[in-house]
C-alpha atoms as a PDB file:
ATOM      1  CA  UNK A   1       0.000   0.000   0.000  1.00  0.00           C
ATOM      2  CA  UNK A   2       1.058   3.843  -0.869  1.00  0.00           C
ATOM      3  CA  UNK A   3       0.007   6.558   1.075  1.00  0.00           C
ATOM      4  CA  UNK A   4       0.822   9.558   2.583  1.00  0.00           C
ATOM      5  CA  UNK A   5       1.837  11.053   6.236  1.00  0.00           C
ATOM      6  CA  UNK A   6       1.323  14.540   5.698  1.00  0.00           C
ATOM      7  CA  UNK A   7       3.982  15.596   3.053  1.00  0.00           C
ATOM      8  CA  UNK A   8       5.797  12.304   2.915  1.00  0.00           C
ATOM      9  CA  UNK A   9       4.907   9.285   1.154  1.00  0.00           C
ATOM     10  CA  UNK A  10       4.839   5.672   2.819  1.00  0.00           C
ATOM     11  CA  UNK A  11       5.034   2.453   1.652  1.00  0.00           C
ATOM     12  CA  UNK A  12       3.206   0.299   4.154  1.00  0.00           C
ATOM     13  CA  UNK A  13       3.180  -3.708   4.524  1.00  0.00           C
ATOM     14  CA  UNK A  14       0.709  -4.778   6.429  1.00  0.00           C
ATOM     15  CA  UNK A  15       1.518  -8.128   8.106  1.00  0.00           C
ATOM     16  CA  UNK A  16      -1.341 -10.284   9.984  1.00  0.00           C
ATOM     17  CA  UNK A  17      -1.401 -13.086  12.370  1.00  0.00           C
ATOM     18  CA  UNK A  18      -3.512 -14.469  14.888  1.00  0.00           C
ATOM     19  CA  UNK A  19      -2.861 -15.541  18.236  1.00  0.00           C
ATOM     20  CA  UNK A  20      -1.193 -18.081  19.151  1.00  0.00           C
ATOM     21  CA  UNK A  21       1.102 -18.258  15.681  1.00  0.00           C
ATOM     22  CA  UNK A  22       5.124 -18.628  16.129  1.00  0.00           C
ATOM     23  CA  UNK A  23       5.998 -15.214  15.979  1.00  0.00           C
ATOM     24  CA  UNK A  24       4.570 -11.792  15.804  1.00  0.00           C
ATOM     25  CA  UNK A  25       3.169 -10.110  12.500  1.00  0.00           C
ATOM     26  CA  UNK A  26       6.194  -7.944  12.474  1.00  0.00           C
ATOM     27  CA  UNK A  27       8.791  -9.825  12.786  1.00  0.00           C
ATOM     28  CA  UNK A  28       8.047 -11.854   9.761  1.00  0.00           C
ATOM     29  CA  UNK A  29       9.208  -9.122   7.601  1.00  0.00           C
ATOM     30  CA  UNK A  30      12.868 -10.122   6.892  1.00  0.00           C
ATOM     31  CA  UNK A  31      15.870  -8.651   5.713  1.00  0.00           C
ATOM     32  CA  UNK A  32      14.935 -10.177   2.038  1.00  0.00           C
ATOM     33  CA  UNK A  33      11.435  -8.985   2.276  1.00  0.00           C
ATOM     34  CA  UNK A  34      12.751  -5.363   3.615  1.00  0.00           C
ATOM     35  CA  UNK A  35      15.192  -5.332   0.647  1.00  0.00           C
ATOM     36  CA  UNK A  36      11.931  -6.125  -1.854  1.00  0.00           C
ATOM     37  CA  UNK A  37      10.319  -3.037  -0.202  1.00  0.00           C
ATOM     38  CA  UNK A  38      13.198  -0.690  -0.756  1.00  0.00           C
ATOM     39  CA  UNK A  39      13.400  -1.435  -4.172  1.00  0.00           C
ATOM     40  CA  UNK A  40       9.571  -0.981  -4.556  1.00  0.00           C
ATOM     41  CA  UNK A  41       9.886   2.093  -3.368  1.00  0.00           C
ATOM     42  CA  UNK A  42      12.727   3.289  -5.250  1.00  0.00           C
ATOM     43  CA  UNK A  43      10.105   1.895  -8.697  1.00  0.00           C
ATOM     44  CA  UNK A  44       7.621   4.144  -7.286  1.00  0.00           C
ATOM     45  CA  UNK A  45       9.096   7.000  -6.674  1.00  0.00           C
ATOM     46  CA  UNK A  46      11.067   6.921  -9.941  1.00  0.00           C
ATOM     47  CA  UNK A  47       8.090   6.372 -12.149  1.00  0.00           C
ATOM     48  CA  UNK A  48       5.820   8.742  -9.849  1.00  0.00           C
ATOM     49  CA  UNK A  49       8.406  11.304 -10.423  1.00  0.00           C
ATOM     50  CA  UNK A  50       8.243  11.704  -6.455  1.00  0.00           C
ATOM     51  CA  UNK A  51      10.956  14.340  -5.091  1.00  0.00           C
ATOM     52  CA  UNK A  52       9.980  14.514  -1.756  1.00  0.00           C
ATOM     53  CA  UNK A  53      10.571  12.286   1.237  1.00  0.00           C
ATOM     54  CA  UNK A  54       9.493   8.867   2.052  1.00  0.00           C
ATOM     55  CA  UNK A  55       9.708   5.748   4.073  1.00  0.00           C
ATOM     56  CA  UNK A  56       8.518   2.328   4.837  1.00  0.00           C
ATOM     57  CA  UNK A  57       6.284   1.430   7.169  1.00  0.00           C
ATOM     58  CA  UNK A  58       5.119  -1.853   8.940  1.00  0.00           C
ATOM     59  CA  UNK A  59       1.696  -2.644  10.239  1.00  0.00           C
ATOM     60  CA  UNK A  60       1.363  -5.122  12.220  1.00  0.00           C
ATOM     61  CA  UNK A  61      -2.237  -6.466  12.987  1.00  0.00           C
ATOM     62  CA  UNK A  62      -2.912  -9.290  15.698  1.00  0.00           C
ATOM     63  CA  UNK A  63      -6.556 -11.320  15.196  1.00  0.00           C
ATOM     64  CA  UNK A  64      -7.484 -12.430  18.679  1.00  0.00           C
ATOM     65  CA  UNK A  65     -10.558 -14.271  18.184  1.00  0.00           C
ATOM     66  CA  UNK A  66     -13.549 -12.356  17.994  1.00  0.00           C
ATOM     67  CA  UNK A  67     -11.868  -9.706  20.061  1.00  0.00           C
ATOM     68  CA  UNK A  68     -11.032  -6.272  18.052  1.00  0.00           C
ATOM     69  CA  UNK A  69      -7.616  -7.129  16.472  1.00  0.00           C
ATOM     70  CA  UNK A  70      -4.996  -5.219  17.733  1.00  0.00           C
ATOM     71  CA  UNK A  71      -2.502  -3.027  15.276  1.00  0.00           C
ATOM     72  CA  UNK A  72       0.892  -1.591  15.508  1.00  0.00           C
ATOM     73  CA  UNK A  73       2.645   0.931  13.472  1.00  0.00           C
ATOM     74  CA  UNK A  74       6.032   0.753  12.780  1.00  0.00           C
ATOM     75  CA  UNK A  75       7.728   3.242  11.301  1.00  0.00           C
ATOM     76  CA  UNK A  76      10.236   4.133   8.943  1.00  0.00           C
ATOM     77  CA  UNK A  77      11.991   0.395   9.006  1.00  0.00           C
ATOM     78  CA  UNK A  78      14.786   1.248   7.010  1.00  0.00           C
ATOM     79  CA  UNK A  79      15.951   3.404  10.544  1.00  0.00           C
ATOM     80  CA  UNK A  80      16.184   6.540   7.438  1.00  0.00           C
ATOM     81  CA  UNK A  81      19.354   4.245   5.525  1.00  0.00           C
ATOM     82  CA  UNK A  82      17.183   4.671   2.228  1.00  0.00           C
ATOM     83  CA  UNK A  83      18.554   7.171   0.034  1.00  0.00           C
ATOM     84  CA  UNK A  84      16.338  10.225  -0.730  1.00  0.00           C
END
């Protein structure tokens, strides 16, 4: 997903699990995965002709049963290492 925070533009995975799986929703976004996102980005922002800032985000959403899931933001993954 592409949107934006204010003036700067986000690329946002959203990653969901329910309770009780292995490991959190956002931890299952690797370093290969992270590296697919950076380069999506980069495409994006190229062929947008974007000249402003942006980032990656993460959200992380956790099903627990028929309770109201629970989400977490992440941002800006790439701790601001991807090249403006």
């Amino acid at each position: 997903m592409v949107a934006f925070d204010g003036d700067e533009l986000v690329v946002v995975e959203v990653r969901t699990r329910s309770v009780g799986k292995m490991a959190p929703p956002e931890t299952t976004v690797g370093p290969r995965k992270l590296r697919k996102l950076v380069r999506t980005g980069r495409w994006y922002v190229l062929n947008k002709g974007w000249e402003g800032p942006w980032r990656i985000d993460v959200v992380a959403v956790t099903v627990k049963g028929d309770k109201n899931p629970e989400v977490e933001i992440f941002r800006d993954v790439t701790m601001g290492l991807i090249e403006q």
